[in-house]
C-alpha atoms as a PDB file:
ATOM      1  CA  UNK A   1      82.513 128.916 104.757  1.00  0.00           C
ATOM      2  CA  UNK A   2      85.736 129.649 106.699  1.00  0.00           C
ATOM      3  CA  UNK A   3      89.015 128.420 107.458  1.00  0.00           C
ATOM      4  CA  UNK A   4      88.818 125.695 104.577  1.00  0.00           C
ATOM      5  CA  UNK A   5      92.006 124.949 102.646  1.00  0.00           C
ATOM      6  CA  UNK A   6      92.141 124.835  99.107  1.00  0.00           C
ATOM      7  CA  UNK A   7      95.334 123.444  98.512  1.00  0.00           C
ATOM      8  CA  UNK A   8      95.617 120.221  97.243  1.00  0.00           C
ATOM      9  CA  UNK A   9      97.523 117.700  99.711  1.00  0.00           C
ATOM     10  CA  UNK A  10     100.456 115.500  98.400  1.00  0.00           C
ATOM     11  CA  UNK A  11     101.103 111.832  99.276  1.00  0.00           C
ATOM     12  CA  UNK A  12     101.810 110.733 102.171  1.00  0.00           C
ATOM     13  CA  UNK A  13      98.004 109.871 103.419  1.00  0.00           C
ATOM     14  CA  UNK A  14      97.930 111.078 106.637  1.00  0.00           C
ATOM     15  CA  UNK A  15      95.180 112.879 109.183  1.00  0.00           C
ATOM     16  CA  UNK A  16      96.014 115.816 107.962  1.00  0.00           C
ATOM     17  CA  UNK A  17      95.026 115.118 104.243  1.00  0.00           C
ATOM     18  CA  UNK A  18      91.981 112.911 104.966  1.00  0.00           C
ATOM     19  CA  UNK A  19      91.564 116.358 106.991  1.00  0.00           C
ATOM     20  CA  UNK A  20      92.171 118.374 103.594  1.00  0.00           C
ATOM     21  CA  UNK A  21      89.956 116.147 101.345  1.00  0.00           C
ATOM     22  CA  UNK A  22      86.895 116.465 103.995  1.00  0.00           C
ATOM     23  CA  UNK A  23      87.108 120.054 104.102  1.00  0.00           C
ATOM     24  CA  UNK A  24      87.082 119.855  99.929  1.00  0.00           C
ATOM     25  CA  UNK A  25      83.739 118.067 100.468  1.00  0.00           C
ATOM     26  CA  UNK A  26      82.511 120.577 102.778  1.00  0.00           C
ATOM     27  CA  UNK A  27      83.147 123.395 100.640  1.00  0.00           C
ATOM     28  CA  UNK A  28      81.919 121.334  97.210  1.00  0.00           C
ATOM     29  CA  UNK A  29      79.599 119.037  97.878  1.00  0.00           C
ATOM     30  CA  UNK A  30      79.072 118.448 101.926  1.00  0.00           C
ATOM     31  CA  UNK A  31      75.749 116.643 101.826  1.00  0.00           C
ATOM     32  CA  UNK A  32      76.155 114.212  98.757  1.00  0.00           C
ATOM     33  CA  UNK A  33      79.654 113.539 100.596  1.00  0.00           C
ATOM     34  CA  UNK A  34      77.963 112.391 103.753  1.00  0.00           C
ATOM     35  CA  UNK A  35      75.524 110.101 101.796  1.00  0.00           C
ATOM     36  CA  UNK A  36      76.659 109.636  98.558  1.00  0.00           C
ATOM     37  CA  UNK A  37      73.324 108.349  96.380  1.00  0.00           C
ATOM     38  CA  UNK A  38      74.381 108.853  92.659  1.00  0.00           C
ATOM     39  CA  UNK A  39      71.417 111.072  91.807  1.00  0.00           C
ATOM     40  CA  UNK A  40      72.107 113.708  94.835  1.00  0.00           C
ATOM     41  CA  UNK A  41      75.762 114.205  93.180  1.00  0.00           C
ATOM     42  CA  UNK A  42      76.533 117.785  92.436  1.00  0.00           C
ATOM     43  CA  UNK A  43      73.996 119.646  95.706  1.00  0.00           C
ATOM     44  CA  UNK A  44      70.682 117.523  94.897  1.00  0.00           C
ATOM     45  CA  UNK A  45      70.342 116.521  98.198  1.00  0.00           C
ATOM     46  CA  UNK A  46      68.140 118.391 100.281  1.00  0.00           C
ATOM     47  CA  UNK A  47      68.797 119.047 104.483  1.00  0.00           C
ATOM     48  CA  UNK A  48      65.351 118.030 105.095  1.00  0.00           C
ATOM     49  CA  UNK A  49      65.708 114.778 102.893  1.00  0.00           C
ATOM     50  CA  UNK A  50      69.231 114.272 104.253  1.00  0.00           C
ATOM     51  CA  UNK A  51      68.273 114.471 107.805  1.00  0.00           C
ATOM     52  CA  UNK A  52      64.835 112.738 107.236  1.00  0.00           C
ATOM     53  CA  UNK A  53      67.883 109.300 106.457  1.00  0.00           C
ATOM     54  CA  UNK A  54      69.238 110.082 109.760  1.00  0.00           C
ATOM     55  CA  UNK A  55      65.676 109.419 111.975  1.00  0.00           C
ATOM     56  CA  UNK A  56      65.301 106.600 109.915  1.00  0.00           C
ATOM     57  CA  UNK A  57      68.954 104.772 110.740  1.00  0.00           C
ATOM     58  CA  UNK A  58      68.655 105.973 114.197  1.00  0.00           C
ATOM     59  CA  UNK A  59      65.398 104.462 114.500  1.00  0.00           C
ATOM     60  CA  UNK A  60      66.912 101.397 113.181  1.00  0.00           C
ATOM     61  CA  UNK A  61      69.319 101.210 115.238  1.00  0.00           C
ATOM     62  CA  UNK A  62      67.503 101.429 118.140  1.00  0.00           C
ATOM     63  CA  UNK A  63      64.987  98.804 117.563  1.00  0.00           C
ATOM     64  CA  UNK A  64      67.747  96.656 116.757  1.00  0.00           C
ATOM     65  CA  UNK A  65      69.411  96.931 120.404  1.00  0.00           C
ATOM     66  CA  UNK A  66      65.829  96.614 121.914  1.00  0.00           C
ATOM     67  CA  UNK A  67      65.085  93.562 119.828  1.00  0.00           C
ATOM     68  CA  UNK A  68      68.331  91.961 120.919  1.00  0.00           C
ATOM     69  CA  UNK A  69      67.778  93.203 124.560  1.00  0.00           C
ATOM     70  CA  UNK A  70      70.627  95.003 124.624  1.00  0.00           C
ATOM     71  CA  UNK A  71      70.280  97.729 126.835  1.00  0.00           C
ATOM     72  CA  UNK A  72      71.693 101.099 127.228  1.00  0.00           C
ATOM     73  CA  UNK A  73      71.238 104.555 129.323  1.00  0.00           C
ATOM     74  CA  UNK A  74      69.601 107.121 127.416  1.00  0.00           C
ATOM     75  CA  UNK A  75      71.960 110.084 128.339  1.00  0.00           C
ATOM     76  CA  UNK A  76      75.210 110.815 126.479  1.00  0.00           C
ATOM     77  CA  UNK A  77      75.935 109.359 122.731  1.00  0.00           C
ATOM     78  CA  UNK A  78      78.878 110.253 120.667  1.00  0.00           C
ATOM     79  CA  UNK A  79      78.547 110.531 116.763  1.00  0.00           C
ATOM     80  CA  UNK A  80      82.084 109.809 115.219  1.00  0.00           C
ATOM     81  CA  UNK A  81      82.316 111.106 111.899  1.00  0.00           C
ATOM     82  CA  UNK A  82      79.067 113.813 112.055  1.00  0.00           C
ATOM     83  CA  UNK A  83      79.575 115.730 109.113  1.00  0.00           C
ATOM     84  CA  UNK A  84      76.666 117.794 108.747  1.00  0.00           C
ATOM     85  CA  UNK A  85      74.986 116.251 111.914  1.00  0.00           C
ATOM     86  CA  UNK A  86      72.801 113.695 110.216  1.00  0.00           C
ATOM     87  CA  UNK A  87      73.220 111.325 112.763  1.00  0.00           C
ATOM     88  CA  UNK A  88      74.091 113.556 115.703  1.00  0.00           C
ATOM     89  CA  UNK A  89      70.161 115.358 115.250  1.00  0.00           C
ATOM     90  CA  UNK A  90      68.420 111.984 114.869  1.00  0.00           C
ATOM     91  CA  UNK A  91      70.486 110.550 118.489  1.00  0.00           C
ATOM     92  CA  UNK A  92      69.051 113.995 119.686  1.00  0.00           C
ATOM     93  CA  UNK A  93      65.303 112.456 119.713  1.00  0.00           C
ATOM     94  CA  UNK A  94      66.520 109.783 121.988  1.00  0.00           C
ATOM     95  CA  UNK A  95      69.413 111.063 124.563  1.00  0.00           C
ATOM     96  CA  UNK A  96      69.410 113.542 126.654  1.00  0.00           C
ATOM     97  CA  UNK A  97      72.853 114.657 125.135  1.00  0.00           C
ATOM     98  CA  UNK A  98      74.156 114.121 121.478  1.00  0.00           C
ATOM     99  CA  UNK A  99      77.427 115.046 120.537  1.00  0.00           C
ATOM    100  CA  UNK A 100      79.127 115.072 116.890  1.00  0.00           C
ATOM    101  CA  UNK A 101      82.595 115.287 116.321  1.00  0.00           C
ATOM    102  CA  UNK A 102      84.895 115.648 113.218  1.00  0.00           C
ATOM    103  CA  UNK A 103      87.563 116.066 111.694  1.00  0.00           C
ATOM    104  CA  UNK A 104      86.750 118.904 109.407  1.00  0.00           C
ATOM    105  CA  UNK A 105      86.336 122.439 110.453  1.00  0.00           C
ATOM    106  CA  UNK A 106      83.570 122.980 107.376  1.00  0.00           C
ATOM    107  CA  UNK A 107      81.188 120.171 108.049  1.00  0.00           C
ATOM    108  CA  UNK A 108      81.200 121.115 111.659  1.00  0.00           C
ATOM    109  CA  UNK A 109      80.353 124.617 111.006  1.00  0.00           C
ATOM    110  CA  UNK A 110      77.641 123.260 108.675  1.00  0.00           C
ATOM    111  CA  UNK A 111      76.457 121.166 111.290  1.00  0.00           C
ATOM    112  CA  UNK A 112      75.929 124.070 113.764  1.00  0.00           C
ATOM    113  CA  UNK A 113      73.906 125.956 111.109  1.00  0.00           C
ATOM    114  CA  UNK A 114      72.089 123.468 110.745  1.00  0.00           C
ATOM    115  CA  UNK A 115      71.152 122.488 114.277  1.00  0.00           C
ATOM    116  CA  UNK A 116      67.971 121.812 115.765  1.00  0.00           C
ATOM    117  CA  UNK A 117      67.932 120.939 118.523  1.00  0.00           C
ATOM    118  CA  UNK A 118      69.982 123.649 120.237  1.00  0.00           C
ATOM    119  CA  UNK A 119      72.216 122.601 123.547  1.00  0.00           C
ATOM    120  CA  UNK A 120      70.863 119.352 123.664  1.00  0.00           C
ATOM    121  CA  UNK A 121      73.568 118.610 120.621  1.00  0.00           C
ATOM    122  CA  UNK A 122      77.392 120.049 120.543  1.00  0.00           C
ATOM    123  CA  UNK A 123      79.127 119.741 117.456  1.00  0.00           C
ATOM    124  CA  UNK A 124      83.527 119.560 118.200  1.00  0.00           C
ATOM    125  CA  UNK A 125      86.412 119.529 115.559  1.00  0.00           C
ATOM    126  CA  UNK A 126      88.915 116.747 116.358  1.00  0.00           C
ATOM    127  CA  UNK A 127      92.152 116.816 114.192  1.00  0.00           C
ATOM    128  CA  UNK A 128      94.193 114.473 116.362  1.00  0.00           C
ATOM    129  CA  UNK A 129      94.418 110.163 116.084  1.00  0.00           C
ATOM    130  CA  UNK A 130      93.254 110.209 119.865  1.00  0.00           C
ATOM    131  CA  UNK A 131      89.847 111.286 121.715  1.00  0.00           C
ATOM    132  CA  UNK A 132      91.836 112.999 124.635  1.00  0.00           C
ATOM    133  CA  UNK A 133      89.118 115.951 124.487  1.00  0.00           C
ATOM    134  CA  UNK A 134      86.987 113.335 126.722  1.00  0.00           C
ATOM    135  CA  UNK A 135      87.630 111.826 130.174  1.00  0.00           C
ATOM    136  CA  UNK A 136      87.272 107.962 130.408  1.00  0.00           C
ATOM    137  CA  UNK A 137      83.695 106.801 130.683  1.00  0.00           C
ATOM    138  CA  UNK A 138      82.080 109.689 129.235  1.00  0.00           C
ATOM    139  CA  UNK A 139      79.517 107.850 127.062  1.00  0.00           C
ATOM    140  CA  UNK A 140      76.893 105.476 127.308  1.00  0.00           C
ATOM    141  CA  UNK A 141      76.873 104.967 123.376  1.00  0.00           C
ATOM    142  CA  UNK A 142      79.297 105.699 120.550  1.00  0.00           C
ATOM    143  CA  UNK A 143      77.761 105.191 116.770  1.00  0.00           C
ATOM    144  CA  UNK A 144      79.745 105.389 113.976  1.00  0.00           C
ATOM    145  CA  UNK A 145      78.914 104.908 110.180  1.00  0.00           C
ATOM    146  CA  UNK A 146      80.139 104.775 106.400  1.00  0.00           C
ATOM    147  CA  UNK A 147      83.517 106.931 108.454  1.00  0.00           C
ATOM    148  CA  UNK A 148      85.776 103.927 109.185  1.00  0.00           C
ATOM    149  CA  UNK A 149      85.444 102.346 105.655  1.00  0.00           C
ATOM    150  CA  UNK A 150      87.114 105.481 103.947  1.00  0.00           C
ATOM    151  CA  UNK A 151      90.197 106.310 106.758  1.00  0.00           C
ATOM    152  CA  UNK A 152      93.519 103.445 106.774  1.00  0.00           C
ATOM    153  CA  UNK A 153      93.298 101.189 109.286  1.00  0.00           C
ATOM    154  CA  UNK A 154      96.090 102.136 111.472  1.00  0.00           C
ATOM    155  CA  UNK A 155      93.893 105.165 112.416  1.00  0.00           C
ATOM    156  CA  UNK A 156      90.739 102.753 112.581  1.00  0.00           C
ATOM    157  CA  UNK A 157      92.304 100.788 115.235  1.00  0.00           C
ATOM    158  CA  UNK A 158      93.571 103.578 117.003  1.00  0.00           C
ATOM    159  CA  UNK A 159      89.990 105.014 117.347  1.00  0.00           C
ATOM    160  CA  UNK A 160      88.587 101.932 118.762  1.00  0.00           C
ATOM    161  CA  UNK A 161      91.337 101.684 121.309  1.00  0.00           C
ATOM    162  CA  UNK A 162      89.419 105.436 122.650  1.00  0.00           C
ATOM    163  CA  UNK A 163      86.225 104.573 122.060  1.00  0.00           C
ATOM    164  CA  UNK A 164      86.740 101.868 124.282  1.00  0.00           C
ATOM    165  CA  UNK A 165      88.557 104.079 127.130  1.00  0.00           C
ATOM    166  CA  UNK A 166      85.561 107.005 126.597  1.00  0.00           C
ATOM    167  CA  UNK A 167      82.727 104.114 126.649  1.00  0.00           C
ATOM    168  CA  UNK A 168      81.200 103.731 130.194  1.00  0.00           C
ATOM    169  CA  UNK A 169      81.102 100.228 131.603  1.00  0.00           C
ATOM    170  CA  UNK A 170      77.901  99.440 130.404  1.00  0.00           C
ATOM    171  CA  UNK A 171      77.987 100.962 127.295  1.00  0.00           C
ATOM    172  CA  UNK A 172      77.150 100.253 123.664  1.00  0.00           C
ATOM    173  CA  UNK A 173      79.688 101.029 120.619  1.00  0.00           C
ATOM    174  CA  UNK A 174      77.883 100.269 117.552  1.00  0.00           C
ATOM    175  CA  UNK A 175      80.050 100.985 114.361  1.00  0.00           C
ATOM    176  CA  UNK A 176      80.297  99.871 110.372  1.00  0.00           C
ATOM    177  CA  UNK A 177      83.264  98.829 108.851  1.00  0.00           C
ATOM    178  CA  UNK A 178      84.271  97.132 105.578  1.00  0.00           C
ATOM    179  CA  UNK A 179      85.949  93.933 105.945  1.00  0.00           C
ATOM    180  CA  UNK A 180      86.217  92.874 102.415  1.00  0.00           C
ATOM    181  CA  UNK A 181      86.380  93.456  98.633  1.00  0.00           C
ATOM    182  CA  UNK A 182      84.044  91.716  96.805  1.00  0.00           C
ATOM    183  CA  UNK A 183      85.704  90.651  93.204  1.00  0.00           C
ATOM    184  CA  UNK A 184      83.801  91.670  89.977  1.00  0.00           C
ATOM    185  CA  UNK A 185      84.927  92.338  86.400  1.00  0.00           C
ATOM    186  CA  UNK A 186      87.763  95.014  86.490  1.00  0.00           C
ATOM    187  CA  UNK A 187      88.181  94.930  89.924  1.00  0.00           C
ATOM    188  CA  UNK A 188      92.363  93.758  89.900  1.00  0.00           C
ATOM    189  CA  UNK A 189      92.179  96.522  86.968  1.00  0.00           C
ATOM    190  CA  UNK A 190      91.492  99.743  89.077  1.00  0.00           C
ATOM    191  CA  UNK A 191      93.229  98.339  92.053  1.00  0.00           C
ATOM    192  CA  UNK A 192      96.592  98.588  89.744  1.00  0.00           C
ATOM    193  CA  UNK A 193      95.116 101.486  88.476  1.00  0.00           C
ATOM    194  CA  UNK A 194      94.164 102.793  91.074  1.00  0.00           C
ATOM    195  CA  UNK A 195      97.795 102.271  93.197  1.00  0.00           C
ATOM    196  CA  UNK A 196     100.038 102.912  90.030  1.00  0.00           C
ATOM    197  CA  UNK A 197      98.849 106.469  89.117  1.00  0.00           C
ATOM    198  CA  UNK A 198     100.385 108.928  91.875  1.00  0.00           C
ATOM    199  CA  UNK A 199      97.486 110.638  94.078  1.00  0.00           C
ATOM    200  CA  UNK A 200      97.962 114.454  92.984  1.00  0.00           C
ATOM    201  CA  UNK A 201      97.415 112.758  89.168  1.00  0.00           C
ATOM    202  CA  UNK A 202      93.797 111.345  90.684  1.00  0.00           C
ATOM    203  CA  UNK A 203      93.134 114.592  92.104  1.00  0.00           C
ATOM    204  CA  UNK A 204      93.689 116.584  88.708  1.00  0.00           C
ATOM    205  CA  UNK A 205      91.466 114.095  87.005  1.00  0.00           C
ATOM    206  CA  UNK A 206      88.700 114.615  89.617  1.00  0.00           C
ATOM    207  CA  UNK A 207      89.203 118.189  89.662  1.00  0.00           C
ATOM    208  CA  UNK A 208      88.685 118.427  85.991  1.00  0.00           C
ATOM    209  CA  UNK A 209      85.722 115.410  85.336  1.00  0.00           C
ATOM    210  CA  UNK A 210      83.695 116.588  88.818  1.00  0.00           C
ATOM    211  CA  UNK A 211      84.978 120.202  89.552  1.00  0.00           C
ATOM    212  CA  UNK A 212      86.249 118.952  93.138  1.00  0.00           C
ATOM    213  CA  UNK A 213      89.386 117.015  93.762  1.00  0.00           C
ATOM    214  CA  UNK A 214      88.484 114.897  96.646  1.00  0.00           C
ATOM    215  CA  UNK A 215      89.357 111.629  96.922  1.00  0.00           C
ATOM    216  CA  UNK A 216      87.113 108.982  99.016  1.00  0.00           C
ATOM    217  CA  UNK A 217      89.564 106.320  98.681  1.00  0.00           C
ATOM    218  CA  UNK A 218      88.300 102.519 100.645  1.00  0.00           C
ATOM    219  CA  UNK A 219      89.776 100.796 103.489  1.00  0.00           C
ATOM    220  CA  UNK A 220      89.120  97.003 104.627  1.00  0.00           C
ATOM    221  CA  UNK A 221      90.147  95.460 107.691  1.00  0.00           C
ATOM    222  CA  UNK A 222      89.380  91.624 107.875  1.00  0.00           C
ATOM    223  CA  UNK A 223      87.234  90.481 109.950  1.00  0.00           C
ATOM    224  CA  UNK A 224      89.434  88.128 111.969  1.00  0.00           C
ATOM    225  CA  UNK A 225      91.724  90.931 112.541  1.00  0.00           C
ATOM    226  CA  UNK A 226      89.213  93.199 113.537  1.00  0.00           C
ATOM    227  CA  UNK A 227      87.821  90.096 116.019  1.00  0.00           C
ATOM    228  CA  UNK A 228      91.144  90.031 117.595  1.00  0.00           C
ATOM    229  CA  UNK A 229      92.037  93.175 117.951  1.00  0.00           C
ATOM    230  CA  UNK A 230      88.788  94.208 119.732  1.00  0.00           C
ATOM    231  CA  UNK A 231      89.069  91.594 122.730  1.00  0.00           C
ATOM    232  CA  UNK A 232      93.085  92.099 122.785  1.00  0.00           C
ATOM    233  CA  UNK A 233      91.895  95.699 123.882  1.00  0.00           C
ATOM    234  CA  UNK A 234      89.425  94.595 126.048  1.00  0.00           C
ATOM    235  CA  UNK A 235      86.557  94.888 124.143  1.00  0.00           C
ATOM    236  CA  UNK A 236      83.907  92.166 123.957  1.00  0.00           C
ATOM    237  CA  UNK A 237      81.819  91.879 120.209  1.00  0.00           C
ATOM    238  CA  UNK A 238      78.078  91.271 121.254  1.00  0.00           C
ATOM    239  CA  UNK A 239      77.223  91.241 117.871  1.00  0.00           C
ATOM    240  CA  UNK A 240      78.189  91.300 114.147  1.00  0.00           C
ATOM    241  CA  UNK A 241      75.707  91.850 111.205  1.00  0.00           C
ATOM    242  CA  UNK A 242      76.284  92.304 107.876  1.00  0.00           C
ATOM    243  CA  UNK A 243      75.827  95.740 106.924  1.00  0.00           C
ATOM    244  CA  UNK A 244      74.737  97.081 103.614  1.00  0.00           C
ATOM    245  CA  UNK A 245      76.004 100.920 104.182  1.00  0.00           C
ATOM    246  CA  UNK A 246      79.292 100.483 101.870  1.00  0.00           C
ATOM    247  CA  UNK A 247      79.384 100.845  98.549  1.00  0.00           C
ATOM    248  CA  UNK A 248      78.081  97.457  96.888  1.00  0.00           C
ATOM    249  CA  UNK A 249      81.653  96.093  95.304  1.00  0.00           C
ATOM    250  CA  UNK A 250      82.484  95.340  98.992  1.00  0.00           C
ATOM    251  CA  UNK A 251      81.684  92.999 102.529  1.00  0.00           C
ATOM    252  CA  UNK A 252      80.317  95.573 105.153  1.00  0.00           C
ATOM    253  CA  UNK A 253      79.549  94.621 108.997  1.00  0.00           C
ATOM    254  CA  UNK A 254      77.800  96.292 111.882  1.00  0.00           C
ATOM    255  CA  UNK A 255      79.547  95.452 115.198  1.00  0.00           C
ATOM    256  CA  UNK A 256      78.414  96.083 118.796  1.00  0.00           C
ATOM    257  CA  UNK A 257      80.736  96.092 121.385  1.00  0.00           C
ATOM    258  CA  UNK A 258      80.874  96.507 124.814  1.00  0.00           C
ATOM    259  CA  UNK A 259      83.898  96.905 127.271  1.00  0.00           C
ATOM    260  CA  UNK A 260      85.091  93.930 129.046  1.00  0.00           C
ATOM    261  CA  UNK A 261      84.374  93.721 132.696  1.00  0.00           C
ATOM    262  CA  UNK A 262      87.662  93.521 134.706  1.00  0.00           C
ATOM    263  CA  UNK A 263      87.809  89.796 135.473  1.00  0.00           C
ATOM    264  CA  UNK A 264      86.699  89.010 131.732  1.00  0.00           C
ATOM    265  CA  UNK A 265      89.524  90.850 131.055  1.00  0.00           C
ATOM    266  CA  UNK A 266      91.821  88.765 133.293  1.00  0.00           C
ATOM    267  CA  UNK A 267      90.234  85.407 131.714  1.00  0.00           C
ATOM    268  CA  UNK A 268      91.007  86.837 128.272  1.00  0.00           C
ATOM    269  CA  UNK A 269      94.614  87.401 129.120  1.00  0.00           C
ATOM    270  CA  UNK A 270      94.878  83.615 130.135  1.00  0.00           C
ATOM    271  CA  UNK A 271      93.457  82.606 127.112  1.00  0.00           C
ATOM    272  CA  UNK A 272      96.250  84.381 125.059  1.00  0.00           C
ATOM    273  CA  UNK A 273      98.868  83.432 127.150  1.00  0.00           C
ATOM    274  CA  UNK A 274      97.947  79.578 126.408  1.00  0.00           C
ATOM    275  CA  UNK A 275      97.863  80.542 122.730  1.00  0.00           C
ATOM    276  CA  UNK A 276     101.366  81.879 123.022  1.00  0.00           C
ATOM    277  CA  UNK A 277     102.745  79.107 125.335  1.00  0.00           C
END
């Protein structure tokens, strides 16, 4: 592995720690830290078992848009949040282009050793809160999963702001988000816990129960936010299911969105400018 930093990052959370803490996972544990079953922990999981998961969401995924007739072109899909390419391999049976991006420099090197499918899938490092590496309309689907749940939401929103720019008009975004905690027995506990103890204290105690300091830390954004802030940017939800991908002490959803057309946009712009008047 190259060009992987060791150093343990201080608070503030920014890009460039969730940055550090990815490439931590790379280098420790990259394919428990994509999908994180208890018994993989500590390199059980195999590639061939990991990327076996991927065909099978993808192939979810797809008969879910076909059941709900929602169609889409079959030629360029972004994976947001590839890691190791688990995803980005399995969109590779069904476009003619898949393309994984992320924001570690390890998981992306991983994913281009272990690539399959040669050109048709291009694996890109993106360290910045923007997706200026693409032109508008690039894409004809974007999939995200299990990515948003674990970055704050003010770089959340900021992502679906560009996926909706790099989405083509008649594009699908499909991505997973958690919207809620779910309250259980010691739940208030570790949140106090959890936001009393400084991070770099976390890290040491993670570094010396797991031999990796990495820190997954989880990120809600409630629905009704969510719901406003995608048509306020001119997105329009198709569809939102409930989505078992998070961990199970919280609420996740699957949304699909598409972009609004230019005079939907112009009707939802009268709508809030009632609400405000």
């Amino acid at each position: 592995m190259v060009g992987i930093d060791k150093k343990i990052p201080q608070e503030p959370e920014s890009l460039s720690e969730i940055k550090a803490n990815w490439e931590e996972f790379a280098r420790s544990d990259p394919l428990w830290s994509i999908l994180p079953l208890p018994e993989k922990k500590g390199n059980r999981w195999s590639i061939d078992e990991l990327f076996k998961t991927g065909e099978t969401e993808i192939d979810g995924v797809i008969d879910y848009l076909r059941a709900k007739k929602i169609r889409f072109n079959p030629e360029k899909v972004l994976d947001f949040g590839c890691g190791v390419g688990r995803l980005t391999q399995a969109f590779a049976r069904h476009f003619e282009k898949s393309i994984g991006l992320d924001i570690s420099a390890g998981m992306i090197e991983l994913a281009n050793r272990y690539n399959r499918f040669g050109t048709k899938c291009q694996y890109l490092v993106n360290t910045t809160n923007d997706l200026k590496i693409f032109d508008r309309d690039t894409f004809d689907m974007i999939y995200s999963n299990i990515v948003f749940q674990h970055i704050p939401p003010v770089f959340t929103r900021a992502y679906l702001k560009e996926f909706l720019r790099v989405i083509k008009p008649q594009g699908i975004i499909v991505f997973q988000v958690a919207v809620e905690e779910i309250p259980f027995a010691g739940t208030r506990l570790r949140n106090i816990m959890k936001n009393a103890v400084p991070k770099a204290l976390r890290r040491i105690y993670k570094k010396i129960k797991y031999g990796s300091w990495a820190i997954k830390d989880m990120y809600c954004m409630p629905q009704h936010e969510l719901d406003g802030f995608i048509t306020a940017n001119g997105g329009k939800i198709v569809d939102a299911v409930e989505d078992r991908s998070t961990m199970p002490r919280y609420r996740g959803l699957r949304y699909c969105v598409k972009r609004q057309h230019s005079g939907e946009e112009g009707m939802q712009g009268c709508r809030d400018a009632r609400k405000q008047g």
